[in-house]
C-alpha atoms as a PDB file:
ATOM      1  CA  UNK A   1       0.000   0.000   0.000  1.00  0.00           C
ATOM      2  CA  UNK A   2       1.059   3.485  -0.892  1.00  0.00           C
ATOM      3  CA  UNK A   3      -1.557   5.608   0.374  1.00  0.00           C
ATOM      4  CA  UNK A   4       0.701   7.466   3.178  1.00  0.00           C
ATOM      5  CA  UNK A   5       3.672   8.176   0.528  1.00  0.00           C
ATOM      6  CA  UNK A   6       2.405  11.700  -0.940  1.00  0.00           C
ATOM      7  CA  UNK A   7       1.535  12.677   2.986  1.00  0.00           C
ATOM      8  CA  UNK A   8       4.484  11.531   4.606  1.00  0.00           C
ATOM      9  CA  UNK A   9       6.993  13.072   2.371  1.00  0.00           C
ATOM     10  CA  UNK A  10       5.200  16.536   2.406  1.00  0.00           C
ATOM     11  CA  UNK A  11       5.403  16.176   6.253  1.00  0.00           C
ATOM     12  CA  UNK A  12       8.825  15.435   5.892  1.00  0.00           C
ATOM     13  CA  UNK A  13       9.129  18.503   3.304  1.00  0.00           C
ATOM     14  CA  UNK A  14       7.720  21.116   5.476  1.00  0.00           C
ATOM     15  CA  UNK A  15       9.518  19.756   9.029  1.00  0.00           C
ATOM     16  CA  UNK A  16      13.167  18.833   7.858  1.00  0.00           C
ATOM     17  CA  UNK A  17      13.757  21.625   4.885  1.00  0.00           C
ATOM     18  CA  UNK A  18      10.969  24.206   5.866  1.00  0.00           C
ATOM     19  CA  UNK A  19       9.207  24.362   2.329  1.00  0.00           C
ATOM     20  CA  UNK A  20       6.652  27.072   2.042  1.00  0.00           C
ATOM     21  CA  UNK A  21       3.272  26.087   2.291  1.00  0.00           C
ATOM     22  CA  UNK A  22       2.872  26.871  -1.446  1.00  0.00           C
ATOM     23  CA  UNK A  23       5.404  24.454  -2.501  1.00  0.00           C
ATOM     24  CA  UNK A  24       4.025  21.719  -0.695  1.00  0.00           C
ATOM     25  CA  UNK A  25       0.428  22.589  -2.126  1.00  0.00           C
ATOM     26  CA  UNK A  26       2.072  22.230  -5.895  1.00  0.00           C
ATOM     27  CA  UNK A  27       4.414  18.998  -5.011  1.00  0.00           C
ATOM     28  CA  UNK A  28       0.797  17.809  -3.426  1.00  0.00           C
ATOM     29  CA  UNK A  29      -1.321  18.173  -6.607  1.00  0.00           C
ATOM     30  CA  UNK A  30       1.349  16.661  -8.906  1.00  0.00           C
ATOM     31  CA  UNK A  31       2.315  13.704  -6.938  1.00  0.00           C
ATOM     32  CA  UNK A  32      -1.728  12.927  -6.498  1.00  0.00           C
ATOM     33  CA  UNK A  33      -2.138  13.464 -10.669  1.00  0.00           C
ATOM     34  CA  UNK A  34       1.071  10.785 -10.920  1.00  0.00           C
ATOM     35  CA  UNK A  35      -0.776   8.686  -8.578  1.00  0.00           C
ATOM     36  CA  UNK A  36      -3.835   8.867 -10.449  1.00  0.00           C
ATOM     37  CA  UNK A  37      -2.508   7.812 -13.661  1.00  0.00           C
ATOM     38  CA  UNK A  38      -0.331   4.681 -12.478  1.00  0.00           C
ATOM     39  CA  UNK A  39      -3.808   3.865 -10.617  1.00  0.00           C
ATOM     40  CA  UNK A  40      -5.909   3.723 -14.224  1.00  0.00           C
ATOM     41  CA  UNK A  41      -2.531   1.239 -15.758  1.00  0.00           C
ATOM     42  CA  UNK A  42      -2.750  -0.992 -12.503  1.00  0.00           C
ATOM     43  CA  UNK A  43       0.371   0.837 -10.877  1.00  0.00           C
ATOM     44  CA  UNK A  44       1.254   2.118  -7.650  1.00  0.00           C
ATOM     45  CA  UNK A  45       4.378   4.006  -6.394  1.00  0.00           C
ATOM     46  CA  UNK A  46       5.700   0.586  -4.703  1.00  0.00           C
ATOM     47  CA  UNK A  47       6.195  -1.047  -8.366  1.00  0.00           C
ATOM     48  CA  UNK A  48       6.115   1.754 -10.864  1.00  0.00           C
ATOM     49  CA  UNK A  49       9.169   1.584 -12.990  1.00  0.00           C
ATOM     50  CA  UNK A  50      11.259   4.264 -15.264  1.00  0.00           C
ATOM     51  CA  UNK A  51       9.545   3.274 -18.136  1.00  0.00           C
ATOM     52  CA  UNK A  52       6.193   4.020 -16.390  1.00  0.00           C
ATOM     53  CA  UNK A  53       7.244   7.440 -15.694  1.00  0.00           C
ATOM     54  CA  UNK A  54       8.385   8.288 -18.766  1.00  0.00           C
ATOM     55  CA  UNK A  55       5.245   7.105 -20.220  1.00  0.00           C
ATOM     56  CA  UNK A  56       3.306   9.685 -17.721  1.00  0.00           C
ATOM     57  CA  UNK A  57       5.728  11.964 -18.693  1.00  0.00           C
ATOM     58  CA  UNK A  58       4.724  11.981 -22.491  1.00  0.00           C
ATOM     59  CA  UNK A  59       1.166  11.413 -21.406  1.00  0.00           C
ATOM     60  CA  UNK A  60       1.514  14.831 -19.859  1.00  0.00           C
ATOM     61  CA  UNK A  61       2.981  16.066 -22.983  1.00  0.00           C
ATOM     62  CA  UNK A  62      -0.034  14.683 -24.963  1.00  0.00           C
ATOM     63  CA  UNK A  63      -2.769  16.806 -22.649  1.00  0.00           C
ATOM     64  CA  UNK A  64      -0.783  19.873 -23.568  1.00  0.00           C
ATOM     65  CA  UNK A  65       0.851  20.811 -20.611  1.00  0.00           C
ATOM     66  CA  UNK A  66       3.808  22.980 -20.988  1.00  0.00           C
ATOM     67  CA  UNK A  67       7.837  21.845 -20.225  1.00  0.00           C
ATOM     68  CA  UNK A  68       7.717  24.041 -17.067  1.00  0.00           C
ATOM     69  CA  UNK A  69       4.944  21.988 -16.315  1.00  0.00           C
ATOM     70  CA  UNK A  70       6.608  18.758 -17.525  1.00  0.00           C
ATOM     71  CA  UNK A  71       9.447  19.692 -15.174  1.00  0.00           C
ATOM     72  CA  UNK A  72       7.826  20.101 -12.434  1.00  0.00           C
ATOM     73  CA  UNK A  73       5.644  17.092 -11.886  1.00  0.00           C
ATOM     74  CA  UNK A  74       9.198  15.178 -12.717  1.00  0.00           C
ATOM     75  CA  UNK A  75      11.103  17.289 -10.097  1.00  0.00           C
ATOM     76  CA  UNK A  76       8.493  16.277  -7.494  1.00  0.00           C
ATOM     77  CA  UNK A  77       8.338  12.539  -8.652  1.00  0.00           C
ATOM     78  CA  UNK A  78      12.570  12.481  -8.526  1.00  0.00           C
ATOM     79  CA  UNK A  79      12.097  14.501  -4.809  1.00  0.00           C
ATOM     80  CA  UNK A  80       8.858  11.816  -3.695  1.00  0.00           C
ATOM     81  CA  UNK A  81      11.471   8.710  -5.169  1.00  0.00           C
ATOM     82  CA  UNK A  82      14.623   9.848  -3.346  1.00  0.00           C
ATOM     83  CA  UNK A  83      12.907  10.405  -0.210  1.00  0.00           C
ATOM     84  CA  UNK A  84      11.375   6.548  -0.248  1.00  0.00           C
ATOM     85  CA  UNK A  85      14.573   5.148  -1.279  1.00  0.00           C
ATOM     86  CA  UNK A  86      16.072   6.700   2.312  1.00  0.00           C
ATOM     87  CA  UNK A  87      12.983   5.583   4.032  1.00  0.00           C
ATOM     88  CA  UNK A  88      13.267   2.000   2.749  1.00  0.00           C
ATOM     89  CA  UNK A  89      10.124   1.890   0.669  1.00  0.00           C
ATOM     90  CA  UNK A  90      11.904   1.167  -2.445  1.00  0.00           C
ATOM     91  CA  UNK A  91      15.576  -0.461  -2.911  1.00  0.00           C
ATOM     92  CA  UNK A  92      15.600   0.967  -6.330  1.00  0.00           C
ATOM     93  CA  UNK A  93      14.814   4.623  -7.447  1.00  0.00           C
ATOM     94  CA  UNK A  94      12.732   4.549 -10.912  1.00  0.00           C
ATOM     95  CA  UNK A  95      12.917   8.012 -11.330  1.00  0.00           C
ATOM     96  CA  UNK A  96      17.098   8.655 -11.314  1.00  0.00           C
ATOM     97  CA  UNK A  97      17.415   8.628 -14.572  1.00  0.00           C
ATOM     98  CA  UNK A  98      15.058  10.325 -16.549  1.00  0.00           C
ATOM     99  CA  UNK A  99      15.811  13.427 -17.820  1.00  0.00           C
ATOM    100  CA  UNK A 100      14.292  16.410 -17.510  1.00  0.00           C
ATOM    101  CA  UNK A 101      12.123  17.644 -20.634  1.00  0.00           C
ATOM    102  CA  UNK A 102      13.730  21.362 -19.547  1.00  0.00           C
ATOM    103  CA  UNK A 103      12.180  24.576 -19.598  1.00  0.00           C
ATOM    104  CA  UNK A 104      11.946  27.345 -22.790  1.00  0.00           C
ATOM    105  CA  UNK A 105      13.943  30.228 -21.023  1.00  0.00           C
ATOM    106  CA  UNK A 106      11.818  32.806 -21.053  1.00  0.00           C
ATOM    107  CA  UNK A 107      13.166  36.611 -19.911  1.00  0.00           C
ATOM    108  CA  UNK A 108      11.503  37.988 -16.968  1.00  0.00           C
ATOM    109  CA  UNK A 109       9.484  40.797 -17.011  1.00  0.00           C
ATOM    110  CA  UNK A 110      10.777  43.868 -15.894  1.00  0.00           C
ATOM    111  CA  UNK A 111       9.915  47.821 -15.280  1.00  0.00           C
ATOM    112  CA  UNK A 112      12.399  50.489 -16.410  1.00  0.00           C
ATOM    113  CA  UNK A 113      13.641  52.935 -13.273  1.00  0.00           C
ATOM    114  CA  UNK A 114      11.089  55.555 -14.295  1.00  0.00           C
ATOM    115  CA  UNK A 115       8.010  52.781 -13.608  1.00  0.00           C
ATOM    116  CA  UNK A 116       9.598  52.081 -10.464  1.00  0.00           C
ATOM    117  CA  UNK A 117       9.850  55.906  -9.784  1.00  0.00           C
ATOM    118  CA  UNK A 118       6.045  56.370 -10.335  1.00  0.00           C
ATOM    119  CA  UNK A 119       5.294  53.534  -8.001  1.00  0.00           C
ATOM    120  CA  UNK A 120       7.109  54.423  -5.174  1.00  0.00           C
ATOM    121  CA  UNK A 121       5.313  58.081  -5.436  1.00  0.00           C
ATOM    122  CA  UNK A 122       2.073  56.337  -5.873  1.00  0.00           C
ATOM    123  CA  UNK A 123       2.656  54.334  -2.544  1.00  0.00           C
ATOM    124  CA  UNK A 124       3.661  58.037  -1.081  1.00  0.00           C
ATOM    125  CA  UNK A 125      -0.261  58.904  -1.761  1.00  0.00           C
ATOM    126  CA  UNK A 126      -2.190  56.209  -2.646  1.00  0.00           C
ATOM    127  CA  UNK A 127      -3.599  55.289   0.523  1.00  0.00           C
ATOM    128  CA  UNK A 128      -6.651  56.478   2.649  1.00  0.00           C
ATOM    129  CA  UNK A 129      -4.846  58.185   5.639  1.00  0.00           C
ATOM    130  CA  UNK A 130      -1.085  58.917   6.381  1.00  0.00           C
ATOM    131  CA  UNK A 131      -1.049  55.219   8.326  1.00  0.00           C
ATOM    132  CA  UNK A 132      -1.696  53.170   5.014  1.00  0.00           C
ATOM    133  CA  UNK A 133       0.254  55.520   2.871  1.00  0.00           C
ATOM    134  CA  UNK A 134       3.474  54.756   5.151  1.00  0.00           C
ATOM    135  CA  UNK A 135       2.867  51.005   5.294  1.00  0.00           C
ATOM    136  CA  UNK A 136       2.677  51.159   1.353  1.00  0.00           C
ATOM    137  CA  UNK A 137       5.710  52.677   1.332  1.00  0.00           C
ATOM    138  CA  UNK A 138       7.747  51.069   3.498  1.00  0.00           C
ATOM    139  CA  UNK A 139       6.462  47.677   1.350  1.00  0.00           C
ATOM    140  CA  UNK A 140       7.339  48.924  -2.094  1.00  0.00           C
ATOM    141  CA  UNK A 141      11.352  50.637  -0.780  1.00  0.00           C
ATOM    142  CA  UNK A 142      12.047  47.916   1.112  1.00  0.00           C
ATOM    143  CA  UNK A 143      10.965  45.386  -2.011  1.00  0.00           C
ATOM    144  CA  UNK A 144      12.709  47.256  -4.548  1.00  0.00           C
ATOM    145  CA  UNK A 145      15.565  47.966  -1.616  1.00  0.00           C
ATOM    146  CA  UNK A 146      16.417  44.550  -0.843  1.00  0.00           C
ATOM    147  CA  UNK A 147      14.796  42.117  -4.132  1.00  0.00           C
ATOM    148  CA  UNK A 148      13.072  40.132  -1.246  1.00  0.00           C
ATOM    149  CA  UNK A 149      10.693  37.271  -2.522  1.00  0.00           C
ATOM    150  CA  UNK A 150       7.046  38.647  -1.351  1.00  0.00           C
ATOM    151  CA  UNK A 151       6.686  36.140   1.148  1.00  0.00           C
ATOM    152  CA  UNK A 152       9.914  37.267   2.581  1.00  0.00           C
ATOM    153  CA  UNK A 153       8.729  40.568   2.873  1.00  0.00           C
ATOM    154  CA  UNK A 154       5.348  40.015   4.481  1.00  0.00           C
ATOM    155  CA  UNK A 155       6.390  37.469   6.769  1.00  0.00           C
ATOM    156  CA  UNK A 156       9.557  40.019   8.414  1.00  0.00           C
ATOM    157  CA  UNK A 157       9.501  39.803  12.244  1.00  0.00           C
ATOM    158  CA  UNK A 158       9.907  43.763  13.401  1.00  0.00           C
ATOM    159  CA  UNK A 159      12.659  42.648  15.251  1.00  0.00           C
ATOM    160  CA  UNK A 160      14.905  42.134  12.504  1.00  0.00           C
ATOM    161  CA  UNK A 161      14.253  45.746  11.558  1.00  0.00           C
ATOM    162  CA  UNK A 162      14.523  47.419  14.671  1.00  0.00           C
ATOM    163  CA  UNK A 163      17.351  50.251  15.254  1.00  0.00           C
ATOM    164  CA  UNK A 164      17.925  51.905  11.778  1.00  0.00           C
ATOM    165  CA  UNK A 165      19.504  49.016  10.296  1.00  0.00           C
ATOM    166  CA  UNK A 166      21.906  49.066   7.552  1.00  0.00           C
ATOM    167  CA  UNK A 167      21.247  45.961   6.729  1.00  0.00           C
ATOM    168  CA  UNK A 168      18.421  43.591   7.114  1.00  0.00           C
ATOM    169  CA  UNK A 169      18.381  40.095   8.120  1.00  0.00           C
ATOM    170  CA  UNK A 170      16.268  37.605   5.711  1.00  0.00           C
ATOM    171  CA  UNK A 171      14.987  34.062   6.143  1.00  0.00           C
ATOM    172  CA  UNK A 172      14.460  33.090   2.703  1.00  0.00           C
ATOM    173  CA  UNK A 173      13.913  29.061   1.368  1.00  0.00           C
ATOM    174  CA  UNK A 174      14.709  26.524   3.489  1.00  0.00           C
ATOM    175  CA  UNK A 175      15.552  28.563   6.027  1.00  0.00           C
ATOM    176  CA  UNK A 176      18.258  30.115   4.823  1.00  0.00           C
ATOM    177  CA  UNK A 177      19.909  33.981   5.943  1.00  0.00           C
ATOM    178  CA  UNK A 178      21.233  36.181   4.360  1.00  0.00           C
ATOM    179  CA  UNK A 179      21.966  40.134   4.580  1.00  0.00           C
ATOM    180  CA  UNK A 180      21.324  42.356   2.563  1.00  0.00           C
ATOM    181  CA  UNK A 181      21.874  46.056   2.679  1.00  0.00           C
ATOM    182  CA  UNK A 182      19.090  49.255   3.290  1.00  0.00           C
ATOM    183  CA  UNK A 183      18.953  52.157   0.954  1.00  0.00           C
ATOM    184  CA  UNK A 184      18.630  55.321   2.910  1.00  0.00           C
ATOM    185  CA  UNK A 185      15.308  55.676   1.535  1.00  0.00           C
ATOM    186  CA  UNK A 186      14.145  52.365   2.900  1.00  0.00           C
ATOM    187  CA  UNK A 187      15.838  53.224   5.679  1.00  0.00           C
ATOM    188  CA  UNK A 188      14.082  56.264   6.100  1.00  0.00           C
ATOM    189  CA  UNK A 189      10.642  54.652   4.904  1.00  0.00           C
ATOM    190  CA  UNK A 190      11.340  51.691   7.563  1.00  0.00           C
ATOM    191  CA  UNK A 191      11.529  54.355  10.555  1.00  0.00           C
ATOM    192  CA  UNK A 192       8.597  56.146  10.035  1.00  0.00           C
ATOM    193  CA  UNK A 193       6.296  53.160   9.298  1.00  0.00           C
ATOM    194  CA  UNK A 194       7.648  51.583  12.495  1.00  0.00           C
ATOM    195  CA  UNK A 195       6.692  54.550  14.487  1.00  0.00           C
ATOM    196  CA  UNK A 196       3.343  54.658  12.740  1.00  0.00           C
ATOM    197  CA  UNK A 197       2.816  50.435  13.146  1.00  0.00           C
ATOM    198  CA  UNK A 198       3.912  50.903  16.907  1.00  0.00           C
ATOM    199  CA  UNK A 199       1.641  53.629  18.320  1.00  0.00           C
ATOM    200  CA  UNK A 200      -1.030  51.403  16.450  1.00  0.00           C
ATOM    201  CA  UNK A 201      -0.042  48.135  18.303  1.00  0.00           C
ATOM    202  CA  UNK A 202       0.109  50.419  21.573  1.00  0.00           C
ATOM    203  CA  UNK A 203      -3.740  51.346  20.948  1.00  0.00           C
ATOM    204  CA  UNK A 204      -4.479  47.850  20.024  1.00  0.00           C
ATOM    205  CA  UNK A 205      -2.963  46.466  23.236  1.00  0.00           C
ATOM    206  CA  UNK A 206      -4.957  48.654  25.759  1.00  0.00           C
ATOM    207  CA  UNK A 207      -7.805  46.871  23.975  1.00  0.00           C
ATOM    208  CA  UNK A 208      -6.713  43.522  24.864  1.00  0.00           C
ATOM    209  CA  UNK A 209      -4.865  42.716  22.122  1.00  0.00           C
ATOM    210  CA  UNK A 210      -1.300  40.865  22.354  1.00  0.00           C
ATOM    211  CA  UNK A 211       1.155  42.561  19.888  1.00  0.00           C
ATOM    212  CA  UNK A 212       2.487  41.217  16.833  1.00  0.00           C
ATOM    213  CA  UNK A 213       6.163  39.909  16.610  1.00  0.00           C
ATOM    214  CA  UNK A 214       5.441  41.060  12.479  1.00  0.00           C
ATOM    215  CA  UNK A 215       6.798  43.916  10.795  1.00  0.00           C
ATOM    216  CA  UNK A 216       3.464  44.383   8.843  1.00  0.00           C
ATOM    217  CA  UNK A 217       0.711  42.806  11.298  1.00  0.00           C
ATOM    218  CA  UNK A 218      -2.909  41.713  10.408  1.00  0.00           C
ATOM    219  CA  UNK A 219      -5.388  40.248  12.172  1.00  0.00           C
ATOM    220  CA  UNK A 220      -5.556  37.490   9.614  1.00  0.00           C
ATOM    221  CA  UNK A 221      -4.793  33.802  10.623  1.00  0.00           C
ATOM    222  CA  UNK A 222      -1.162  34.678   9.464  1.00  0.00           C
ATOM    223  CA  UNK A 223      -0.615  37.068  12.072  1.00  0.00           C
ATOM    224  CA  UNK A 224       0.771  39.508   9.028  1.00  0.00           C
ATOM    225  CA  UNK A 225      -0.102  41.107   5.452  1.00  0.00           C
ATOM    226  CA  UNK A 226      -0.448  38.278   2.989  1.00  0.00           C
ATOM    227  CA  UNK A 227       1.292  37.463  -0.630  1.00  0.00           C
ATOM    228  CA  UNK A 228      -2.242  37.787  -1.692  1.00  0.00           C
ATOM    229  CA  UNK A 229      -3.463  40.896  -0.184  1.00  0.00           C
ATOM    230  CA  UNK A 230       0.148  42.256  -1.568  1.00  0.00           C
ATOM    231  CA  UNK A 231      -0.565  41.539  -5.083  1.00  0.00           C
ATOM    232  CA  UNK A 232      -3.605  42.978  -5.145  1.00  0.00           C
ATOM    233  CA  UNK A 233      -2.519  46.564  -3.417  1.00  0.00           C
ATOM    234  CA  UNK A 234       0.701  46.798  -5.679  1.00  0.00           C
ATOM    235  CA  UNK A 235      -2.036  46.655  -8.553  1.00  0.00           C
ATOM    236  CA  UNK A 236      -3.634  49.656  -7.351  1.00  0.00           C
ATOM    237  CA  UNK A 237      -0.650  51.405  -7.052  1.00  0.00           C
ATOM    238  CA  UNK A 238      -0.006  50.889 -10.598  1.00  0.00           C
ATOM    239  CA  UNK A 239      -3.104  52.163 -11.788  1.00  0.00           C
ATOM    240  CA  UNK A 240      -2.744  54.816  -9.624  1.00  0.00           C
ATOM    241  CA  UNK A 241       0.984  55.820 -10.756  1.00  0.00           C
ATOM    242  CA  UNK A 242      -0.133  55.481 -14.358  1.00  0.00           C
ATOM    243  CA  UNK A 243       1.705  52.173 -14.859  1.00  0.00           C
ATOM    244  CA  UNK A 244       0.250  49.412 -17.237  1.00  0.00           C
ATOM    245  CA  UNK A 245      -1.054  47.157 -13.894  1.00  0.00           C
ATOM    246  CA  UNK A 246      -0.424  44.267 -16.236  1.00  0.00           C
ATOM    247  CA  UNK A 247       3.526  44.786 -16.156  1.00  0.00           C
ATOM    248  CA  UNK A 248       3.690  44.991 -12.473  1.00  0.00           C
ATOM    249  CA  UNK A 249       3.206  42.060  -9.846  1.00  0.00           C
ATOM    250  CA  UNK A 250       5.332  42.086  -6.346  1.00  0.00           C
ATOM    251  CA  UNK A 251       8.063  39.691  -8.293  1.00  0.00           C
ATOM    252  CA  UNK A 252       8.481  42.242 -11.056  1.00  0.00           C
ATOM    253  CA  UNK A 253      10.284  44.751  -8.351  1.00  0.00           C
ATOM    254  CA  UNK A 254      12.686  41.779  -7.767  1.00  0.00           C
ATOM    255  CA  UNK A 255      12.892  41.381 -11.468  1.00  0.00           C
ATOM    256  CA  UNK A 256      13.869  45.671 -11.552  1.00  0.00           C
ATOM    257  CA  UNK A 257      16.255  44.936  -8.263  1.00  0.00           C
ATOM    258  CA  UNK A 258      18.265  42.841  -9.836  1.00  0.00           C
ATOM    259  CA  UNK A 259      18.015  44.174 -13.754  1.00  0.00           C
ATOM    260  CA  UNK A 260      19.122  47.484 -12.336  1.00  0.00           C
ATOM    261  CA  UNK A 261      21.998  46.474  -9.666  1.00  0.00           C
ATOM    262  CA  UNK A 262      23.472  44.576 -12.919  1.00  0.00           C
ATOM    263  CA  UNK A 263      22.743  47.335 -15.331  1.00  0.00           C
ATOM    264  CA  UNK A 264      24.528  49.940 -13.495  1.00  0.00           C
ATOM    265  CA  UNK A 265      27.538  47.573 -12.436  1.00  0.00           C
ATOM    266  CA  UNK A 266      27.020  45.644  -9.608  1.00  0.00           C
ATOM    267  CA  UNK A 267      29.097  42.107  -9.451  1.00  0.00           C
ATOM    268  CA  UNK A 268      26.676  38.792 -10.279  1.00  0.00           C
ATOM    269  CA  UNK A 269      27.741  37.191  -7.693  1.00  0.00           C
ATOM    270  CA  UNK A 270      27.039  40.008  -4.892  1.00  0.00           C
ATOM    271  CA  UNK A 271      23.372  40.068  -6.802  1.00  0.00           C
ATOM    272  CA  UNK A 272      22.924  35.983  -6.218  1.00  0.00           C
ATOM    273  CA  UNK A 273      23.745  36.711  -2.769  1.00  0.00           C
ATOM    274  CA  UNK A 274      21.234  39.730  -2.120  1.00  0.00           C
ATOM    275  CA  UNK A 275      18.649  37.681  -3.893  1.00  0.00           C
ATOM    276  CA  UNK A 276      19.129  34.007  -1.987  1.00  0.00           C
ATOM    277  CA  UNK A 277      19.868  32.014  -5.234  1.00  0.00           C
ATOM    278  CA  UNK A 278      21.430  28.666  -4.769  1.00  0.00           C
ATOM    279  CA  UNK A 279      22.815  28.484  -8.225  1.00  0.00           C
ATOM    280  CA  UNK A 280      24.281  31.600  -9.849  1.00  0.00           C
ATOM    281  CA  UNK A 281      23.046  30.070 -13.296  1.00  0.00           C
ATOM    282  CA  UNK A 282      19.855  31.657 -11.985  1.00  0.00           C
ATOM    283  CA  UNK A 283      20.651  34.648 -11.699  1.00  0.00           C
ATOM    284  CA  UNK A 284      22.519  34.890 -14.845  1.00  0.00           C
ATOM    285  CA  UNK A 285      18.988  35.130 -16.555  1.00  0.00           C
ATOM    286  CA  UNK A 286      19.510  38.763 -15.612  1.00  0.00           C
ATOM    287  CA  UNK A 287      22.413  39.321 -17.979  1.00  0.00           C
ATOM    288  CA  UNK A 288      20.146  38.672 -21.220  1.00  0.00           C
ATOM    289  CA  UNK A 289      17.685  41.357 -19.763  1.00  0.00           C
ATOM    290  CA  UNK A 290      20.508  44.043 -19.858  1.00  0.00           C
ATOM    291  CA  UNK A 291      21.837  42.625 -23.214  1.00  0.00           C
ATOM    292  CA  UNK A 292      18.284  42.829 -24.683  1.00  0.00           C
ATOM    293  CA  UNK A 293      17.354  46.328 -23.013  1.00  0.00           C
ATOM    294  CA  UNK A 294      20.919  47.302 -24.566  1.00  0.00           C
ATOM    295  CA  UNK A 295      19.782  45.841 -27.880  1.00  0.00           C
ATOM    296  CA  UNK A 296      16.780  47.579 -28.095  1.00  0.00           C
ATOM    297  CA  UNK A 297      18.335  50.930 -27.165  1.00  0.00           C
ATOM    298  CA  UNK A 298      20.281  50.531 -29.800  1.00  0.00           C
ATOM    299  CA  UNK A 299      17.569  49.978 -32.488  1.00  0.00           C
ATOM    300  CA  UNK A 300      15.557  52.069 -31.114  1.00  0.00           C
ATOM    301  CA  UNK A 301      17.984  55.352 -31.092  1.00  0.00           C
ATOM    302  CA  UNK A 302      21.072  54.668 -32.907  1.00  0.00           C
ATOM    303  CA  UNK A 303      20.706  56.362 -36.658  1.00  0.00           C
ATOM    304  CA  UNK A 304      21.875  53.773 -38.685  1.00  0.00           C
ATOM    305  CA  UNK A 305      19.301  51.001 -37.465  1.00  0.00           C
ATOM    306  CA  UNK A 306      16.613  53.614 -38.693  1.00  0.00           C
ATOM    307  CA  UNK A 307      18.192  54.034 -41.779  1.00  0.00           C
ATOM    308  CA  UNK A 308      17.839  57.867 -41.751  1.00  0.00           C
ATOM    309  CA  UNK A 309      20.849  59.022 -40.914  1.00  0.00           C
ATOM    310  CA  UNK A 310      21.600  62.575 -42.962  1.00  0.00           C
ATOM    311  CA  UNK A 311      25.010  62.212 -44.719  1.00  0.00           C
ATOM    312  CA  UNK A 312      25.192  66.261 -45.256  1.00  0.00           C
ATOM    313  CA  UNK A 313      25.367  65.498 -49.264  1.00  0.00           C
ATOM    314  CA  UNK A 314      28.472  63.099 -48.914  1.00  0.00           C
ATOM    315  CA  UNK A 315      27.872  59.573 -49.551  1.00  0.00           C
ATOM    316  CA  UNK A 316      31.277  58.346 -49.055  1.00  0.00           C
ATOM    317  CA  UNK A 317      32.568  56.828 -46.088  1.00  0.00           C
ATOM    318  CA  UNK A 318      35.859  58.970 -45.618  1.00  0.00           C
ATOM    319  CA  UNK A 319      33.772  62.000 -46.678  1.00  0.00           C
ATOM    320  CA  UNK A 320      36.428  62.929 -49.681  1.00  0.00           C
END
């Protein structure tokens, strides 16, 4: 019987490595849609073998779904596999050696420094009262400040932000930390909503209320602002500020973080740190946005992609 496998691995995800809920949501639904299909050949995990899973595999590819797709649901089968292979379900791991069907690399979308302009003065006076319009901004410097993922940034115990830091401390995937460093105008923005969020929590706790170990509290189940309720507000501001809402999402300001830092010098390596890659391969993606951006500066301005560049008369090269 296989019925605990799926369960007991995501238990194992979420207590040993700390995946966010998220992840183990995804791994969930792809492991039970593997499970489904060996259960319709007269399969289960226990005898499946390579050859099964590369039939699901171009089963998948059959329904449409795309490589990233494709990927993933093999990622999660090679992750469920190795796990039951240490557990002693299986003496054999079916999965080791199928390879990938990869991913098209596609360039992430990113706003230019005037966008990001606009939607940090948008957060400035967006809001309903001066309490809102400081938490808004202290969300949007501190994202475009730091490149935090948006769960990172919610999720930010005030502690860690306490003191005018220079530099913020961030528990990113599997409970990783890293530093990275405070622009004065984060800095700035951090100060003033902390004032603001802690004369609030003083109200809240004469009212019974216990305070909130968050940097941005709620009085969701959470405890804090959620990924959700983020995506949704950085929408508005991007109305607001006159930028196209469908260019900007909370990961497009870590798309601009890092675009930017590399545009205007800034080593890759320093940028994989600051962004808690694992593999600098992924941050390299950020190289071909500067090339292209470059690229299409030059089309777009240089005379002689136009073809209308005004010789004065002379058609010669040397101009005799």
């Amino acid at each position: 019987m296989t019925a605990h496998w799926i369960s007991t691995f995501l238990e194992a995800q979420a207590a040993e490595l700390g995946a966010a809920r998220n992840t183990l949501l995804a791994y969930g639904r792809d492991l039970k849609d593997v499970e489904a299909w060996l259960v319709r050949q007269g399969s289960d995990f226990a005898i499946a073998t390579q050859s099964d899973f590369e039939s699901y595999l171009i089963y998948c590819d059959t329904q449409g779904l795309a490589k990233a797709t494709r990927a993933r649901r093999l990622s999660a089968i090679k992750q469920l596999f190795r796990f039951a292979f240490d557990e002693g379900w299986r003496a054999d791991n079916p999965a080791i050696q199928i390879t990938s069907p990869g991913q098209d690399k596609r360039l992430p979308k990113t706003l230019d420094e005037a966008e990001v302009d606009k939607l940090l003065e948008a957060a400035r006076s967006f809001g309903r009262n001066p309490h809102d319009r400081l938490r808004d901004t202290c969300l949007m410097e501190l994202l475009y400040a730091t490149g935090m993922r948006v769960s990172e940034l919610v999720g930010l115990p005030v502690s860690a932000a306490r003191g005018d830091p220079e530099m913020l401390l961030i528990l990113g995937k599997g409970g990783k930390e890293r530093l990275v460093p405070l622009s004065p105008p984060s800095r700035e923005a951090l100060s003033a909503w902390i004032t603001a969020r802690d004369e609030t929590q003083e109200v809240a706790r004469g009212k019974g209320s216990p305070p909130s170990r968050f940097l941005f509290p709620s009085r969701g189940v959470s405890g804090h602002l959620t990924r959700h309720w983020f995506y949704s507000r950085i929408k508005g501001l991007a109305a607001y500020g006159l930028v196209p809402p469908d260019k900007v999402t909370p990961h497009t300001l870590r798309h601009a973080f890092a675009t930017h830092l590399l545009a205007g010098g800034a080593d890759l390596r320093a940028i994989q740190t600051m962004l808690g890659h694992a593999d600098v391969a992924t941050t390299e993606i950020y190289t071909h946005v500067v090339d292209e951006r470059l690229t299409q500066l030059v089309l777009d301005h240089h005379p002689l992609a136009k073809g209308t560049r005004k010789s004065g008369g002379n058609t010669s090269s040397d101009g005799q």
